[in-house]
C-alpha atoms as a PDB file:
ATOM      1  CA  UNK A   1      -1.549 -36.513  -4.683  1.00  0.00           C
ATOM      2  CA  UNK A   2      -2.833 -36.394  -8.496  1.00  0.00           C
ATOM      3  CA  UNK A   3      -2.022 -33.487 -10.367  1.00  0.00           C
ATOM      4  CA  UNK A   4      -5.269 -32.827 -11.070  1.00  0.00           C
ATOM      5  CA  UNK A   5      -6.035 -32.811  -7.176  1.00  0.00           C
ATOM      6  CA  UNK A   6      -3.105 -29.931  -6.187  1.00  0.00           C
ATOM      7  CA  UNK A   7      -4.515 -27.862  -9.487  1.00  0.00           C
ATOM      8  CA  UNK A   8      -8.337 -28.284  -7.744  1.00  0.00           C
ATOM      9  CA  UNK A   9      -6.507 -27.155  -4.106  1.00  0.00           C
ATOM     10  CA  UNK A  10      -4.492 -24.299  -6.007  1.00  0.00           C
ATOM     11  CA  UNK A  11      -7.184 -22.409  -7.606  1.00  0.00           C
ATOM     12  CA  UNK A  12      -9.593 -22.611  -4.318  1.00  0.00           C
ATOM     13  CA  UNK A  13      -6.711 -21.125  -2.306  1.00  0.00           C
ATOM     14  CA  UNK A  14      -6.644 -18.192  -4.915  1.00  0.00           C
ATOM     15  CA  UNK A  15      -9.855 -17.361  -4.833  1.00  0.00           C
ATOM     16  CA  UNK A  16     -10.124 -17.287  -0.955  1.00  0.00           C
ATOM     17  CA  UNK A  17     -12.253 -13.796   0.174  1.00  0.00           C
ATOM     18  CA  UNK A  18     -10.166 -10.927   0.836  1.00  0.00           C
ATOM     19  CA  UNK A  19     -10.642 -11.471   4.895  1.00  0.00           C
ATOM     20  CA  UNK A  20      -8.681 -14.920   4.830  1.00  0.00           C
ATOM     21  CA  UNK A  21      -5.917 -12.486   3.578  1.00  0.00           C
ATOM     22  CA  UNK A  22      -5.569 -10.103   6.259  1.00  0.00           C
ATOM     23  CA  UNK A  23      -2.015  -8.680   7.095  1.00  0.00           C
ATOM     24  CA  UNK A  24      -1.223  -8.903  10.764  1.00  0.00           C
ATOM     25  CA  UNK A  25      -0.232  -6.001  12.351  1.00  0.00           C
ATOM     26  CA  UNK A  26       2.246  -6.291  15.006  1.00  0.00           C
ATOM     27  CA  UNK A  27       4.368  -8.489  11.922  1.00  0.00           C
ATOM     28  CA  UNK A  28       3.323  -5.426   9.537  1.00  0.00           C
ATOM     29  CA  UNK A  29       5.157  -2.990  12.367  1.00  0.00           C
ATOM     30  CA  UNK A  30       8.583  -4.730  12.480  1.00  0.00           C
ATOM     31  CA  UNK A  31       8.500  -4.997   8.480  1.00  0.00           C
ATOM     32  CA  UNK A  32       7.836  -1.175   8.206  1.00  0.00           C
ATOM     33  CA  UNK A  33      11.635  -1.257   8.806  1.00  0.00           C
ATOM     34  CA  UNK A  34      12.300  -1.370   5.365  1.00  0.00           C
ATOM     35  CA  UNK A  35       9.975   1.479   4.727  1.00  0.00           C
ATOM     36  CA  UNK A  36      11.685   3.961   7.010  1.00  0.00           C
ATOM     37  CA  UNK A  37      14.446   4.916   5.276  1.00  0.00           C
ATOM     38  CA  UNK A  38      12.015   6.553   2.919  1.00  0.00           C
ATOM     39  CA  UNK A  39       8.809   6.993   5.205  1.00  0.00           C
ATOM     40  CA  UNK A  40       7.827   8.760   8.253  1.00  0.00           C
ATOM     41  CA  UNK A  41       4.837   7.900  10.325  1.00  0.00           C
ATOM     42  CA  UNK A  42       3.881  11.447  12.135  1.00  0.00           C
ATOM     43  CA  UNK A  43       0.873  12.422  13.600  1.00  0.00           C
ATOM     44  CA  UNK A  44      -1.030  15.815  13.163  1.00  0.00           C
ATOM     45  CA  UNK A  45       0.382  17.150  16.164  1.00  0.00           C
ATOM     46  CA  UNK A  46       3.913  16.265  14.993  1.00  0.00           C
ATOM     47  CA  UNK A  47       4.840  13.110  17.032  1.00  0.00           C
ATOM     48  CA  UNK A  48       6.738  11.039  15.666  1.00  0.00           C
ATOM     49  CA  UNK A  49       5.099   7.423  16.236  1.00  0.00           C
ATOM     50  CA  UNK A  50       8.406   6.054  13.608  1.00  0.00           C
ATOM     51  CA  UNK A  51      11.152   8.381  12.789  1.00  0.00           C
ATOM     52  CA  UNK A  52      11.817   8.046   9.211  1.00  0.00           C
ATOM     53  CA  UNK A  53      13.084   9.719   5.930  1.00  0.00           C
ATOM     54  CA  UNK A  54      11.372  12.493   3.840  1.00  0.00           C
ATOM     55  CA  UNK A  55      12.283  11.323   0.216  1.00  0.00           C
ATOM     56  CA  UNK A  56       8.354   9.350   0.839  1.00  0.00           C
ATOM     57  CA  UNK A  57       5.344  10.926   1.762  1.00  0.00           C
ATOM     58  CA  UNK A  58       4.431  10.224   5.445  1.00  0.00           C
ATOM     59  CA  UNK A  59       2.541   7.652   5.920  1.00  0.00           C
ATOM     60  CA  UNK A  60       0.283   8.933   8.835  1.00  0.00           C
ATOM     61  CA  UNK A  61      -3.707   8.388   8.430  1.00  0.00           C
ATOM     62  CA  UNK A  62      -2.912   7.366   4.902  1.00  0.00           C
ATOM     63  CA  UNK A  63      -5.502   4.338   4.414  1.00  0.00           C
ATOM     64  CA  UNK A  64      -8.981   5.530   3.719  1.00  0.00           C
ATOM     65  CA  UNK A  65      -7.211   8.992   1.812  1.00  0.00           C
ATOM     66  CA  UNK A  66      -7.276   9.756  -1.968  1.00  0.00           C
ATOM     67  CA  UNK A  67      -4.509   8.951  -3.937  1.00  0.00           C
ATOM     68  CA  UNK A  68      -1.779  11.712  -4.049  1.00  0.00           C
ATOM     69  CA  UNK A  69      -2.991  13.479  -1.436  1.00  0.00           C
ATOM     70  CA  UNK A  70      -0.327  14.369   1.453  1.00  0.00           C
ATOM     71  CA  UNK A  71      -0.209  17.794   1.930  1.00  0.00           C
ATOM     72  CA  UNK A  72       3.019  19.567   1.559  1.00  0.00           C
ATOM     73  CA  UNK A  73       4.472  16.040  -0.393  1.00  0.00           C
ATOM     74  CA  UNK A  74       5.823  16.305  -4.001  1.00  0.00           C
ATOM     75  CA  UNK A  75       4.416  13.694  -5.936  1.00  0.00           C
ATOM     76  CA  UNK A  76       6.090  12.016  -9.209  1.00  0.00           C
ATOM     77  CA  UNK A  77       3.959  12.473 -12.509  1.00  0.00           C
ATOM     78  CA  UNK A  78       2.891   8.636 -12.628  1.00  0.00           C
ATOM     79  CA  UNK A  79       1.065   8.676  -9.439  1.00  0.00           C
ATOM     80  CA  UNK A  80      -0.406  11.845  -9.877  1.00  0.00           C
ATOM     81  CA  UNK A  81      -1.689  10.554 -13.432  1.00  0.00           C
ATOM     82  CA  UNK A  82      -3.023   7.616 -11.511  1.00  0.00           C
ATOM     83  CA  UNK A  83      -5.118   9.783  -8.979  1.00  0.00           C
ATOM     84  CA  UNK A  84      -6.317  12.568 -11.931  1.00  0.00           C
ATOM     85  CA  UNK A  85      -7.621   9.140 -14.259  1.00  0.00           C
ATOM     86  CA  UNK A  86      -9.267   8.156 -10.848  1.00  0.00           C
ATOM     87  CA  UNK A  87     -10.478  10.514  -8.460  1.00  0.00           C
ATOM     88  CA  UNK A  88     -12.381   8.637  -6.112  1.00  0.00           C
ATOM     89  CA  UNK A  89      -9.421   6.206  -5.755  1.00  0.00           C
ATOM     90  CA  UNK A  90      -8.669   5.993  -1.964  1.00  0.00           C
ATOM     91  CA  UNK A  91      -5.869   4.250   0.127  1.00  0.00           C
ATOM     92  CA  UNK A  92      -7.445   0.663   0.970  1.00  0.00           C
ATOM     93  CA  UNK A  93      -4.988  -2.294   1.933  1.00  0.00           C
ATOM     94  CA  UNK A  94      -5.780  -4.265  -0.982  1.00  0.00           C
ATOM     95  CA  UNK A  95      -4.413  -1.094  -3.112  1.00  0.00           C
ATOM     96  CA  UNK A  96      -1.395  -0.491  -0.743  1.00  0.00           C
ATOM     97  CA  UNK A  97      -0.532  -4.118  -1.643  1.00  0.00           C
ATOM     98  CA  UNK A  98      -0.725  -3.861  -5.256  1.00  0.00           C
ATOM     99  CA  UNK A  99       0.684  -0.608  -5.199  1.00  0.00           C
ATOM    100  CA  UNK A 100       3.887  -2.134  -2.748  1.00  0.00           C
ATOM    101  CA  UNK A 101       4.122  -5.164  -4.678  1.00  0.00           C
ATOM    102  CA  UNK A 102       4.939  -3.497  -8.059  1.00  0.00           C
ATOM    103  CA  UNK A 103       4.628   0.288  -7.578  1.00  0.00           C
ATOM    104  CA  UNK A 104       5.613   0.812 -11.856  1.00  0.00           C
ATOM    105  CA  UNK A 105       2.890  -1.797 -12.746  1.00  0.00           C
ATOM    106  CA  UNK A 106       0.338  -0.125 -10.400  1.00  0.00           C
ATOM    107  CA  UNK A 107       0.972   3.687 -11.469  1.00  0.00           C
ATOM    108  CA  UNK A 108       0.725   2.164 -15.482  1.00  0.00           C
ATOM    109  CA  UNK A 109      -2.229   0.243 -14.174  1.00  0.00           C
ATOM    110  CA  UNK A 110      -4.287   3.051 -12.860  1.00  0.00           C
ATOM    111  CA  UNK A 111      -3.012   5.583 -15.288  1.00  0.00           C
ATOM    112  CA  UNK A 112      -3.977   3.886 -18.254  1.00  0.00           C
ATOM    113  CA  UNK A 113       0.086   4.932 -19.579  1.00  0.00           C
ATOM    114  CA  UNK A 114       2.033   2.041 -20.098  1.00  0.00           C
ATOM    115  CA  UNK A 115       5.371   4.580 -20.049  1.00  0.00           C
ATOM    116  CA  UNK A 116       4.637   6.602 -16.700  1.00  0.00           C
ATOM    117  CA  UNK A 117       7.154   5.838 -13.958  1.00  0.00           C
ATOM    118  CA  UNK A 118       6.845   5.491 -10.514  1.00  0.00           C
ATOM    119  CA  UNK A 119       8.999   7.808  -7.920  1.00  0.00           C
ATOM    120  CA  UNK A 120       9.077   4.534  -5.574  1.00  0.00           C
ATOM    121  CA  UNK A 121      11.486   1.977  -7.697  1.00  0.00           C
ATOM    122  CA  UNK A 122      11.303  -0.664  -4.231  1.00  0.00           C
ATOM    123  CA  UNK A 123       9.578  -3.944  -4.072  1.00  0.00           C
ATOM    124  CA  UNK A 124       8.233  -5.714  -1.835  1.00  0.00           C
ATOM    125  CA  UNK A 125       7.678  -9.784  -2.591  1.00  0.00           C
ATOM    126  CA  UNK A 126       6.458 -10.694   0.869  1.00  0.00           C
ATOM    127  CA  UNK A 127       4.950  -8.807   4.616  1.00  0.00           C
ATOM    128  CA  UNK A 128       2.554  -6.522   1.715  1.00  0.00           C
ATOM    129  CA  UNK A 129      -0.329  -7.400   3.741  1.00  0.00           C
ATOM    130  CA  UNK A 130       1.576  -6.913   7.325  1.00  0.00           C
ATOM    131  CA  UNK A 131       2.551  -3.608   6.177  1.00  0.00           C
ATOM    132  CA  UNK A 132      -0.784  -2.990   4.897  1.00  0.00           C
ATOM    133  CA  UNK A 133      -2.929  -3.640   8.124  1.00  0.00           C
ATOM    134  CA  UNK A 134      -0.220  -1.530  10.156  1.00  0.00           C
ATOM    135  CA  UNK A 135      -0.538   1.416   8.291  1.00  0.00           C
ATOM    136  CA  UNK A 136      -4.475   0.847   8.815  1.00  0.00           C
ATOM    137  CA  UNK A 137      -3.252   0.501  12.738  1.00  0.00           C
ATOM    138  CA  UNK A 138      -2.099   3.991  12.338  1.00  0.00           C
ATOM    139  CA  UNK A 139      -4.834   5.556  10.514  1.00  0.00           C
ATOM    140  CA  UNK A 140      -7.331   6.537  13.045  1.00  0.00           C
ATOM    141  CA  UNK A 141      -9.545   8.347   9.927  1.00  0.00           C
ATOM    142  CA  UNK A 142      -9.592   4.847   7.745  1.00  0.00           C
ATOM    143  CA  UNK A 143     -12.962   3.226   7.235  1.00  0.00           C
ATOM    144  CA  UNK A 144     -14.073   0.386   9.334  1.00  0.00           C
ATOM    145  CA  UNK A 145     -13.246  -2.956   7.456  1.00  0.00           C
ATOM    146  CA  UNK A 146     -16.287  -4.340   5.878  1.00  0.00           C
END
């Protein structure tokens, strides 16, 4: 294949629509394992759907909420910059995987600071999107998909 040809198939495939991207679920649910040493998933009436650590906010209902927003959760200063220079900023997967990707870049990002610092220092380079549409799976409140 010409060069030229693979550059042409490259930049379609980055511009597919956000749907083509979809996380899958069930995949998303066996990758949360790397979240739970930091994360809980607990409902309102205090089950615990995945037993997990405190040192993260839990992640119950959490896509479709503002930024910063878990009650009884102490936040880090970057994030809560990021939700004060945005306040109708919500939870959506596409900002979950940002945010998961490269949580420093997306605190500076929505901050507008280029020094504030993100409490969550780990990375994810692949399952963003799994991870993403699980959390959606467990967030009865979140907004239908468009």
């Amino acid at each position: 294949m010409k060069p030229a040809m693979i550059a042409a198939l490259m930049g379609a495939s980055l511009s597919l629509p956000v749907a083509a991207l979809a996380g899958d679920a069930a995949a998303g649910e066996s990758e949360y394992r790397k979240c739970r040493a930091c994360h809980m998933i607990q409902d309102a009436d205090g089950n615990d759907i995945v037993k997990g650590g405190v040192t993260g906010p839990n992640l119950w209902n959490i896509m479709g909420q503002p930024i910063a927003s878990v009650e009884g959760y102490r936040y880090g200063e970057g994030i809560l910059a990021a939700a004060a220079a945005n306040p109708d900023l919500v939870w959506t997967e596409e900002e979950l995987v940002a945010y998961i990707t490269d949580p420093q870049a997306w605190v500076r990002e929505k901050s507008g600071d280029a020094s504030a610092r993100s409490k969550m220092t780990f990375k994810l380079n692949r399952g963003q999107e799994d991870i993403a549409a699980y959390l959606t799976s467990v967030s009865p409140d979140a907004p239908a998909a468009e």
